[in-house]
C-alpha atoms as a PDB file:
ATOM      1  CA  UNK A   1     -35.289  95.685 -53.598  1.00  0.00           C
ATOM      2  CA  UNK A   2     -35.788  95.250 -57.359  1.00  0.00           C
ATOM      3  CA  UNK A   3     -36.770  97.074 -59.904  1.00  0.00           C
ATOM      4  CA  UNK A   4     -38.108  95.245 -63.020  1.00  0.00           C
ATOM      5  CA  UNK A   5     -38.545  98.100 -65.105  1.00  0.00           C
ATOM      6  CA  UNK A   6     -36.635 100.488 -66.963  1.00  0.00           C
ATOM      7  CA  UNK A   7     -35.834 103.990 -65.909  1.00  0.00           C
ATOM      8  CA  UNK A   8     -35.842 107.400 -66.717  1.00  0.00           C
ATOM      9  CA  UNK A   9     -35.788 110.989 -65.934  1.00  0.00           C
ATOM     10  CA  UNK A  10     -38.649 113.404 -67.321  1.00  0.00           C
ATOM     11  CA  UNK A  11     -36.773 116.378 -68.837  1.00  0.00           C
ATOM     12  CA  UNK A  12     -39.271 118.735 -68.721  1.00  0.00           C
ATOM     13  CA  UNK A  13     -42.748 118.969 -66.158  1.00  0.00           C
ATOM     14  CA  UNK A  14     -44.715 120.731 -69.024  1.00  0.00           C
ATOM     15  CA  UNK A  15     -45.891 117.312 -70.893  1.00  0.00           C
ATOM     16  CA  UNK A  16     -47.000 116.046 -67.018  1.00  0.00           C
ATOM     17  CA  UNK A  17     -49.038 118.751 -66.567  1.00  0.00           C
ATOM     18  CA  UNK A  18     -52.026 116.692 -67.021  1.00  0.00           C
ATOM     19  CA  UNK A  19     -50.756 113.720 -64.700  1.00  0.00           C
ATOM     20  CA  UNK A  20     -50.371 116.712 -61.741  1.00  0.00           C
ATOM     21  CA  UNK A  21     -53.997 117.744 -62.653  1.00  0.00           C
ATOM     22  CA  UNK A  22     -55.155 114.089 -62.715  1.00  0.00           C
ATOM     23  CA  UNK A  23     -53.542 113.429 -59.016  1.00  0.00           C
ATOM     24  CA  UNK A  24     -54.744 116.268 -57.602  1.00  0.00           C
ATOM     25  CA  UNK A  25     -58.023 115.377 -58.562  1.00  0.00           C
ATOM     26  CA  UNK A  26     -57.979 111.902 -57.228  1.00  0.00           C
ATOM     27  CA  UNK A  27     -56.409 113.481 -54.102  1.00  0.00           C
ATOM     28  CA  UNK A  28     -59.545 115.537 -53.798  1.00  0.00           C
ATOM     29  CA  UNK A  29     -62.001 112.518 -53.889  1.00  0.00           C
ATOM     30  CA  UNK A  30     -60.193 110.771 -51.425  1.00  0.00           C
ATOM     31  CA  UNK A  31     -59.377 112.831 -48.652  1.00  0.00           C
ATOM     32  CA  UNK A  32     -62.722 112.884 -47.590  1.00  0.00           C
ATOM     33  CA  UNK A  33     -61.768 109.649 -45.794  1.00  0.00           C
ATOM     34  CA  UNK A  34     -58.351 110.838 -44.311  1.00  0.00           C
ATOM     35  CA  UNK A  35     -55.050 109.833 -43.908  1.00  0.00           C
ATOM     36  CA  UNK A  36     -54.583 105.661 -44.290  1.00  0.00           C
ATOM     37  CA  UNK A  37     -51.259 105.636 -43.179  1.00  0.00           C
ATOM     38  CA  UNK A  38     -49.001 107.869 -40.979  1.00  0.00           C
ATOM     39  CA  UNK A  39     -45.295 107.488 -40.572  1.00  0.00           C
ATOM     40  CA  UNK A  40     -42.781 108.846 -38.150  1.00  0.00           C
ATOM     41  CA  UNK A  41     -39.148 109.363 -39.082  1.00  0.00           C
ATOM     42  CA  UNK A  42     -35.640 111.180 -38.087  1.00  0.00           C
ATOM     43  CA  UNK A  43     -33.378 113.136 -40.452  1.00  0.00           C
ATOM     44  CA  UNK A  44     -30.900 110.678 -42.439  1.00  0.00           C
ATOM     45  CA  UNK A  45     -33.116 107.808 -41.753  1.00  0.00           C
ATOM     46  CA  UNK A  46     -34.219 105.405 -44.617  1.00  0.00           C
ATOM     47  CA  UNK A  47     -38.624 104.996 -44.850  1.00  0.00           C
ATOM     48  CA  UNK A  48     -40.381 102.719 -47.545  1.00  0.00           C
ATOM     49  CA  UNK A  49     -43.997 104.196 -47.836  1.00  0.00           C
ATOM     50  CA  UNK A  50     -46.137 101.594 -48.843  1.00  0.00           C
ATOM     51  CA  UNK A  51     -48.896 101.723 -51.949  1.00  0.00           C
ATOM     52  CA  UNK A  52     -50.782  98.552 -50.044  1.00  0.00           C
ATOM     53  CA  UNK A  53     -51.173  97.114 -53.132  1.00  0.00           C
ATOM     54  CA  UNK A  54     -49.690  94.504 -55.584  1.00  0.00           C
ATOM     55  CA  UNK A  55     -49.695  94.218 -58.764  1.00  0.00           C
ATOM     56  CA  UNK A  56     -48.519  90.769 -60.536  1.00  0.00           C
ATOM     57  CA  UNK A  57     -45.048  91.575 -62.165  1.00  0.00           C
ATOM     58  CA  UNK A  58     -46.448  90.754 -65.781  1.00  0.00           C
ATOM     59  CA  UNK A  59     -48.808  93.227 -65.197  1.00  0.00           C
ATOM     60  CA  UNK A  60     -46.387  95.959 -64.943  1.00  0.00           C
ATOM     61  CA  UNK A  61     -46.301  96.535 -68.840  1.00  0.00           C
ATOM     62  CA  UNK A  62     -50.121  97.109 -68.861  1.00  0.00           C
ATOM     63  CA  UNK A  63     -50.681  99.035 -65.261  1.00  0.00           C
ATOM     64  CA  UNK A  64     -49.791 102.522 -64.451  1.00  0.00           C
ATOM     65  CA  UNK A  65     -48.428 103.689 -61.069  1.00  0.00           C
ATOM     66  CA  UNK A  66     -47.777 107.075 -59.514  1.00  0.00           C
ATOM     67  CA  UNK A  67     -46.302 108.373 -56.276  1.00  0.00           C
ATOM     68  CA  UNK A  68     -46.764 111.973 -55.490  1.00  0.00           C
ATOM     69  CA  UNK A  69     -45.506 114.320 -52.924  1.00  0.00           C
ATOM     70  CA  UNK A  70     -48.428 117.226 -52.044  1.00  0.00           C
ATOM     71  CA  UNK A  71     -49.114 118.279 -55.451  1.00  0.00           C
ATOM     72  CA  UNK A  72     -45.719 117.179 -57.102  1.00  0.00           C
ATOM     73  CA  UNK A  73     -45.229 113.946 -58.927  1.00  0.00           C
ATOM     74  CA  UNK A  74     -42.089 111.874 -56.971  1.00  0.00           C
ATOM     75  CA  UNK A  75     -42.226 108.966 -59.561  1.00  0.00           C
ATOM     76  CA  UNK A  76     -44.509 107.711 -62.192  1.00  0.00           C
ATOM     77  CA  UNK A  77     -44.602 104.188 -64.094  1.00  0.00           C
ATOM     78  CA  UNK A  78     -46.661 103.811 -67.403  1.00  0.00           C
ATOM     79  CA  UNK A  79     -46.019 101.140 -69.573  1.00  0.00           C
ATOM     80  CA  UNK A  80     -43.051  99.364 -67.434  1.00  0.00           C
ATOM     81  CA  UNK A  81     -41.137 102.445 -67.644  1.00  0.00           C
ATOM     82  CA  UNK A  82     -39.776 103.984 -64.289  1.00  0.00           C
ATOM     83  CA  UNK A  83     -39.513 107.816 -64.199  1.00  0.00           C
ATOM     84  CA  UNK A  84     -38.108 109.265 -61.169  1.00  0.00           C
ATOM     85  CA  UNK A  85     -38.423 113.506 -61.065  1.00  0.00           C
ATOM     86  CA  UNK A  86     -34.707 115.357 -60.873  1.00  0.00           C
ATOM     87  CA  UNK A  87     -35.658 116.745 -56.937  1.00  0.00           C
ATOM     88  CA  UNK A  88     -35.934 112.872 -55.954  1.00  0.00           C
ATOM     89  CA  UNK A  89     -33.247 111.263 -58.111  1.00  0.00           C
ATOM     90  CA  UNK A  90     -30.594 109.305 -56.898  1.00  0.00           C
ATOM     91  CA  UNK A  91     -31.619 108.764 -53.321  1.00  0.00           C
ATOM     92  CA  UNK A  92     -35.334 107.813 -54.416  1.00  0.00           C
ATOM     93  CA  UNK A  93     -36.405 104.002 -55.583  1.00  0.00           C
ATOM     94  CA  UNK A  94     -39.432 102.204 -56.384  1.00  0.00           C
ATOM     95  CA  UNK A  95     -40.218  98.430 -54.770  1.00  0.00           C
ATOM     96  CA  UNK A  96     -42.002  96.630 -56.801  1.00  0.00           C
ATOM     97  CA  UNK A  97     -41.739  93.601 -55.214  1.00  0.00           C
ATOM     98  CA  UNK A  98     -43.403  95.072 -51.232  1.00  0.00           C
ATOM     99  CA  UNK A  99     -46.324  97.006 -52.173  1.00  0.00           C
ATOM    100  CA  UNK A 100     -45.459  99.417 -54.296  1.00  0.00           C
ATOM    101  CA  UNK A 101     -43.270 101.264 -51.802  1.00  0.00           C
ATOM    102  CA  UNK A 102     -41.617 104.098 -52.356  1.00  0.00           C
ATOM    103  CA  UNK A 103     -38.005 104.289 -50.846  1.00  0.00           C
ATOM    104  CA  UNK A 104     -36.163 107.594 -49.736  1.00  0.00           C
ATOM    105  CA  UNK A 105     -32.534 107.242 -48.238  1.00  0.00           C
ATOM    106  CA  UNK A 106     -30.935 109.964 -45.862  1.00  0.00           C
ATOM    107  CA  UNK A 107     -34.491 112.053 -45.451  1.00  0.00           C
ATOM    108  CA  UNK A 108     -34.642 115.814 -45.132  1.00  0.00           C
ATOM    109  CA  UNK A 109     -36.801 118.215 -43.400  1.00  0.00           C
ATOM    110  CA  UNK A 110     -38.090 118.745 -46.902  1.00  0.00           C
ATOM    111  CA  UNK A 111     -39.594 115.317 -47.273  1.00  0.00           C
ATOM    112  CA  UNK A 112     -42.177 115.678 -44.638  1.00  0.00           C
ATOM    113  CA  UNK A 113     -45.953 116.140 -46.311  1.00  0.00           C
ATOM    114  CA  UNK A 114     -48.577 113.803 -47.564  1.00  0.00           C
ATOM    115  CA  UNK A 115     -47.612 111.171 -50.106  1.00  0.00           C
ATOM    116  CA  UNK A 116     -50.115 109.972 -52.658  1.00  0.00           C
ATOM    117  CA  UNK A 117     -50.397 106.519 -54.538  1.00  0.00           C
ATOM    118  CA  UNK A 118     -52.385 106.171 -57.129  1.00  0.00           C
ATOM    119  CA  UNK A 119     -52.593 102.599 -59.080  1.00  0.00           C
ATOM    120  CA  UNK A 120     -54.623 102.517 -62.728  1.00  0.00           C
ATOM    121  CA  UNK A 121     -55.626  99.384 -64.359  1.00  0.00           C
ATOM    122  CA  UNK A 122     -55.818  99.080 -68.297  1.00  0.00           C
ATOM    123  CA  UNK A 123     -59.656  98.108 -69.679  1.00  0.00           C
ATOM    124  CA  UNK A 124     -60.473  97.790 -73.191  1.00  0.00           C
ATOM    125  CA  UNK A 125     -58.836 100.905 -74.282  1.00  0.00           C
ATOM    126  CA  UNK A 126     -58.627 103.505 -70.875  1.00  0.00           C
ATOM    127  CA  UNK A 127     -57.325 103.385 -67.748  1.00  0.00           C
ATOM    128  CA  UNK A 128     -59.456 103.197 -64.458  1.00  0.00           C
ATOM    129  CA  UNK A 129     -58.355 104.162 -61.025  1.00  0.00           C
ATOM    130  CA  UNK A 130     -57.667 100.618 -59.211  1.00  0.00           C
ATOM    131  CA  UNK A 131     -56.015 101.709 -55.929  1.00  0.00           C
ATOM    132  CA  UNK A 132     -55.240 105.245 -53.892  1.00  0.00           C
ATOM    133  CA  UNK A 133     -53.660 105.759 -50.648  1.00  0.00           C
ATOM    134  CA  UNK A 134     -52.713 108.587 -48.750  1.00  0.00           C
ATOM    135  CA  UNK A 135     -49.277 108.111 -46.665  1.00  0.00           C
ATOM    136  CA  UNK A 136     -48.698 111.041 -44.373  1.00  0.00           C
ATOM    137  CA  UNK A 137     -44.931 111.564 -43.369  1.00  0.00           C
ATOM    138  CA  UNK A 138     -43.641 113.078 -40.404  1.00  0.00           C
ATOM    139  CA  UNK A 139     -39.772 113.809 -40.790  1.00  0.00           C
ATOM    140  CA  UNK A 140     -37.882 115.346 -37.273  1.00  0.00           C
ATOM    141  CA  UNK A 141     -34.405 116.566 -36.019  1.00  0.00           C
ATOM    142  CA  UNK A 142     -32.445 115.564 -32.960  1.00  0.00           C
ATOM    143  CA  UNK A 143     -32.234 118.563 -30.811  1.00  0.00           C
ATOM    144  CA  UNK A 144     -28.768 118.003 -29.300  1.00  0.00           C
ATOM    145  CA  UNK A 145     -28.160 118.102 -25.347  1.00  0.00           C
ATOM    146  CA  UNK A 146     -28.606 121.856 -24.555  1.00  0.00           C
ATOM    147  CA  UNK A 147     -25.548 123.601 -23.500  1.00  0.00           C
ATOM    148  CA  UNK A 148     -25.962 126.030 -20.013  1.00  0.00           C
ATOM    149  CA  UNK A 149     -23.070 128.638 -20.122  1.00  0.00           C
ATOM    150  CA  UNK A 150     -22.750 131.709 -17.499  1.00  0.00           C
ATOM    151  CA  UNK A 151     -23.557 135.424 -18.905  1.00  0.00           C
ATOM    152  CA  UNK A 152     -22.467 137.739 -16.759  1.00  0.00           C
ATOM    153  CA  UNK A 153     -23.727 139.165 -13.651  1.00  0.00           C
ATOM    154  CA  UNK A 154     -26.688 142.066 -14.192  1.00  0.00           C
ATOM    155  CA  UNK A 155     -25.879 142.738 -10.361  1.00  0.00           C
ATOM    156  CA  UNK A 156     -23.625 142.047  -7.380  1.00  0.00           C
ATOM    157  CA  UNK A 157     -26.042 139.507  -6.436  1.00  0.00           C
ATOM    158  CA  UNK A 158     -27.547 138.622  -9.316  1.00  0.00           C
ATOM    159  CA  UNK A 159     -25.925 136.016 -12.062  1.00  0.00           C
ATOM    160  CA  UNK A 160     -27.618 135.206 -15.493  1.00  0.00           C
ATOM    161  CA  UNK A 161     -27.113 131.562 -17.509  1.00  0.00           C
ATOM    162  CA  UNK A 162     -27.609 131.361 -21.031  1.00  0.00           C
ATOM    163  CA  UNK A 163     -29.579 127.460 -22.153  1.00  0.00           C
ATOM    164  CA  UNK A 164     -29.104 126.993 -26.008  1.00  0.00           C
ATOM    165  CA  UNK A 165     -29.616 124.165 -28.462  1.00  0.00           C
ATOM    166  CA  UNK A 166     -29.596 124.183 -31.986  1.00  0.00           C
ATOM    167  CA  UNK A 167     -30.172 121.882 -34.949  1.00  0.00           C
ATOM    168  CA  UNK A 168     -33.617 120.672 -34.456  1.00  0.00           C
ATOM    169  CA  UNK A 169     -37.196 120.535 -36.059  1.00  0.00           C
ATOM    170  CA  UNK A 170     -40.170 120.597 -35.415  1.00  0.00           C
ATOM    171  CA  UNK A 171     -40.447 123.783 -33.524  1.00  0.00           C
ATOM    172  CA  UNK A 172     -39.488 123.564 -29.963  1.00  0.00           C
ATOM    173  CA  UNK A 173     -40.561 124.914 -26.471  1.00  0.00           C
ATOM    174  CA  UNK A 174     -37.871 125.508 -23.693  1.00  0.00           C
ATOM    175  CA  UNK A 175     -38.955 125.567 -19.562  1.00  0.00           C
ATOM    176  CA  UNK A 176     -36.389 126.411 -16.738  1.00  0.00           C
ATOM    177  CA  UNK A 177     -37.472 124.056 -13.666  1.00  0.00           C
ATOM    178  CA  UNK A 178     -36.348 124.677 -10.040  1.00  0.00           C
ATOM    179  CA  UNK A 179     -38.030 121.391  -7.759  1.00  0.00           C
ATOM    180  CA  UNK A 180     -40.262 120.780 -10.218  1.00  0.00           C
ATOM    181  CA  UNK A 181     -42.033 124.257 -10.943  1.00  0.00           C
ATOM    182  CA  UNK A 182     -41.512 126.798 -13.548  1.00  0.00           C
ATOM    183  CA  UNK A 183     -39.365 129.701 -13.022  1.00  0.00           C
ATOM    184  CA  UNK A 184     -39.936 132.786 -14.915  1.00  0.00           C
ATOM    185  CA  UNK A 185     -37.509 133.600 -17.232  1.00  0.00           C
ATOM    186  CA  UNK A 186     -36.912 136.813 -20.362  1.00  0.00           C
ATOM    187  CA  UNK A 187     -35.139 136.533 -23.512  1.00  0.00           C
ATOM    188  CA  UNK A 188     -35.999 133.432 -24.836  1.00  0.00           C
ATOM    189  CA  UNK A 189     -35.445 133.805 -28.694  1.00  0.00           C
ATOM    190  CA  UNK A 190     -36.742 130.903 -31.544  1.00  0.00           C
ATOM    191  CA  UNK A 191     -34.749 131.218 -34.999  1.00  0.00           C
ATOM    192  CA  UNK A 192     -35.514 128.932 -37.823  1.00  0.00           C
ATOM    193  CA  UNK A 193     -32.565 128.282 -40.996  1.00  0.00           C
ATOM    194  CA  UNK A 194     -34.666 129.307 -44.442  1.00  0.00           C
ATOM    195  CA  UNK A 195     -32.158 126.516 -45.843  1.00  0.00           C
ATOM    196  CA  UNK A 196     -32.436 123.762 -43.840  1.00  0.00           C
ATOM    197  CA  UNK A 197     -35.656 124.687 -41.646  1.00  0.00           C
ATOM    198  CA  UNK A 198     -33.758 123.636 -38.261  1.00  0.00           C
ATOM    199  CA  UNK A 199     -34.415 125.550 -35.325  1.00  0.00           C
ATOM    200  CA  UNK A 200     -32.071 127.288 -33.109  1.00  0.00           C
ATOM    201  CA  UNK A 201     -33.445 128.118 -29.456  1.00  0.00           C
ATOM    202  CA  UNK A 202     -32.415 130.100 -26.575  1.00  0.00           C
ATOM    203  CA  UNK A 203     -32.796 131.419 -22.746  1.00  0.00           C
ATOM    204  CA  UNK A 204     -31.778 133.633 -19.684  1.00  0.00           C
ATOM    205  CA  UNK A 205     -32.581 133.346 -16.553  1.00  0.00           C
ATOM    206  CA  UNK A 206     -31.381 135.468 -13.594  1.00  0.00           C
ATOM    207  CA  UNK A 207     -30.974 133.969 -10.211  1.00  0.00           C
ATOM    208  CA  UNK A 208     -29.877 135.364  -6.913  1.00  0.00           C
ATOM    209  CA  UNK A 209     -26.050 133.942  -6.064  1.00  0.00           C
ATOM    210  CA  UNK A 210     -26.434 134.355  -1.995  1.00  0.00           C
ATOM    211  CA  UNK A 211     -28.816 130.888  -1.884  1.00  0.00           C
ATOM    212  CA  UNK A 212     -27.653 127.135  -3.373  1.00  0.00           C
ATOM    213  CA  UNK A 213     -29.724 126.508  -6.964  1.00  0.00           C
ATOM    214  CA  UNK A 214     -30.613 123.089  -8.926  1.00  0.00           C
ATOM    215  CA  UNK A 215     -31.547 124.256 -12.669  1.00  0.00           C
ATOM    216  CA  UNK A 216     -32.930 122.229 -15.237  1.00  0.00           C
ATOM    217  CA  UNK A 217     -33.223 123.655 -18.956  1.00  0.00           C
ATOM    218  CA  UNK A 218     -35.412 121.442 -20.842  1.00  0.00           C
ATOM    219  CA  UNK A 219     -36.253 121.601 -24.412  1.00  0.00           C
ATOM    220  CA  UNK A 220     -39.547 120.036 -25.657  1.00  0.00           C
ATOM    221  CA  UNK A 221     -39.897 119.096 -29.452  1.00  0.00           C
ATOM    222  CA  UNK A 222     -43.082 117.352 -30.772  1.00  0.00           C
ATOM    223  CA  UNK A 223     -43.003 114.251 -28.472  1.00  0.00           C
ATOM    224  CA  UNK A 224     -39.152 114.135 -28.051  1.00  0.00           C
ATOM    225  CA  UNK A 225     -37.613 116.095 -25.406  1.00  0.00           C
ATOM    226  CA  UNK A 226     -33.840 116.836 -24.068  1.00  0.00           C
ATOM    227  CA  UNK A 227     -32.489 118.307 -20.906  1.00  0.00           C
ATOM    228  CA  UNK A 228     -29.586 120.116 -19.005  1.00  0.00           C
ATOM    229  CA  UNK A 229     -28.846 120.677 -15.300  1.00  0.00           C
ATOM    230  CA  UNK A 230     -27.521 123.331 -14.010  1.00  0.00           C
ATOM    231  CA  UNK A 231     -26.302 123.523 -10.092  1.00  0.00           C
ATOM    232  CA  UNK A 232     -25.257 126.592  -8.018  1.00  0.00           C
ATOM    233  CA  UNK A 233     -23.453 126.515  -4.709  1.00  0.00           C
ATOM    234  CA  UNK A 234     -23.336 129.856  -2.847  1.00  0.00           C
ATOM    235  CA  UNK A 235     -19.889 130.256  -0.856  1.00  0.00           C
ATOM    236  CA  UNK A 236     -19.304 131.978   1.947  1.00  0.00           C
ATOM    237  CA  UNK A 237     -18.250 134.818   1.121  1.00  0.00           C
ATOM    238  CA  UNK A 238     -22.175 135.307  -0.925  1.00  0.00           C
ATOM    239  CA  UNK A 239     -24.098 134.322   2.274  1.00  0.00           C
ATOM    240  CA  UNK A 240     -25.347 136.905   4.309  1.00  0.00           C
ATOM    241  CA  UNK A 241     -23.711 138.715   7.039  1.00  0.00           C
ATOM    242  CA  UNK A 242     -23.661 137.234  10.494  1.00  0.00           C
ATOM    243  CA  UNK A 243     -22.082 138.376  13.795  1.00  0.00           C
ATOM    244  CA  UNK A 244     -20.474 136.168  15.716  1.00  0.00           C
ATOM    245  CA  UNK A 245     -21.922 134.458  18.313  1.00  0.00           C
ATOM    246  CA  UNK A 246     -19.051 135.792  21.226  1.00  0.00           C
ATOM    247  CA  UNK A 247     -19.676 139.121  19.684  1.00  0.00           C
ATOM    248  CA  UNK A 248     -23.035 138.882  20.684  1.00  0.00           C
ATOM    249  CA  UNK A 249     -22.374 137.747  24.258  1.00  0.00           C
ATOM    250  CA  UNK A 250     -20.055 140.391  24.580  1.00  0.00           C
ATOM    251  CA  UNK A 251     -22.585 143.022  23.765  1.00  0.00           C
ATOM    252  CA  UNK A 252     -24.924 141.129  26.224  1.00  0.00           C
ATOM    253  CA  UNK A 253     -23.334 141.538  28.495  1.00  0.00           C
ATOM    254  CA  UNK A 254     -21.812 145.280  28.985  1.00  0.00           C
ATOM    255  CA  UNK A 255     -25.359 146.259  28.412  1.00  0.00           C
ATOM    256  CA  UNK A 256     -26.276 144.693  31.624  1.00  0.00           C
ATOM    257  CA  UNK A 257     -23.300 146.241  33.588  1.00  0.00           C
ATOM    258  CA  UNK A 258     -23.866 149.258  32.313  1.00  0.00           C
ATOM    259  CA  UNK A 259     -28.017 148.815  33.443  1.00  0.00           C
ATOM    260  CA  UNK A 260     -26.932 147.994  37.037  1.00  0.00           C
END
């Protein structure tokens, strides 16, 4: 990547004020038409939204380019100077040389929204809008594996398992499956970090201990979805009472002595 122009950081938002209203504006007119562009990324990744547009390097000097995040100006470029906003600095660049892109290294939850360029041509003496695009970003977490662990036993009979998994985004949806089918479980809790907006998720379920089980915990997240197993083996001491079988012929048979 390269960037041909100078750079610095705005030190205050009040003299921008006008650019915000400006963008927002332009935003207005065009989202009439949508979206143009929608990207999917993970946390920590690298994505280079891109303006679709070029603009001849010795142009630069006499063009004026914006990127904005919702209503919040990322970057701006007026007069071949690059100003990058404090919130974005340091892990935020501008690619002249592919379309305008705007780069973002290791990506937070934070970064997900729309993304607006806007591209302004100089004539005569005033600038008129050349080029706008909307780029919609979609930013997720890796739920890890989920973790099964045993919680106690409400009941001689009866034990309960605990499925958790924390660390992810968007907002997930957790199922207990036993041969395919739902089982119906209580408890399940959904806890969000105000800091970091991962999620945390959890589950019970109660099962009866006398009969052999094949659990699977599976956590469903936007289109992404992980998984856990969880398998039960009643011994024999938890099956149910049986007499023996001599006991039986035993019984058999003084009952038909004492009938004669």
């Amino acid at each position: 990547m390269t960037h041909p122009v100078s750079q610095e950081t705005p030190r205050s938002k009040c003299p921008y004020l006008w650019l915000s209203t400006f963008l927002v504006l332009a935003c207005l007119f065009h989202m009439s038409s949508g979206i143009d562009v929608t990207v999917f990324k993970a946390v920590k990744e690298m994505v280079a939204l891109s303006c679709g547009y070029q603009i001849p390097l010795a142009e630069l000097s006499t063009s004026r380019i914006y990127w904005q995040k919702d209503n919040q100006v990322v970057l701006s470029i007026t007069s071949g100077v690059l100003k990058v906003w404090p919130e974005y600095k340091n892990r935020t660049f501008f690619d002249s040389t592919n379309n305008l892109s705007l780069v973002i290294l290791n990506l937070h939850l934070s970064d997900e929204g729309t993304y607006t360029c806007v591209v302004q041509k100089k004539t005569d003496q005033t600038y008129k809008l050349e080029h706008l695009r909307l780029v919609a970003l979609y930013v997720r977490a890796d739920f890890p594996t989920p973790s099964i662990t045993e919680s106690g036993d409400p009941s001689p009979d009866i034990k309960r398992i605990t499925c958790s998994s924390s660390g992810g985004s968007p907002k997930p949806r957790l199922s207990w499956l036993e041969n395919g089918e739902d089982v119906k479980t209580h408890n399940t809790t959904i806890s969000q970090d105000h800091e970091t907006k991962m999620f945390t998720i959890t589950s019970q379920l109660d099962f009866n201990i006398t009969t052999d089980h094949i659990f699977l915990c599976s956590i469903q997240y936007g289109d992404f979805r992980v998984s856990q197993n969880f398998t039960w083996h009643a011994s024999s001491e938890q099956l149910p009472d049986k007499q023996p079988s001599w006991l039986v012929t035993i019984v058999v048979v003084l009952v038909a002595i004492i009938s004669t």
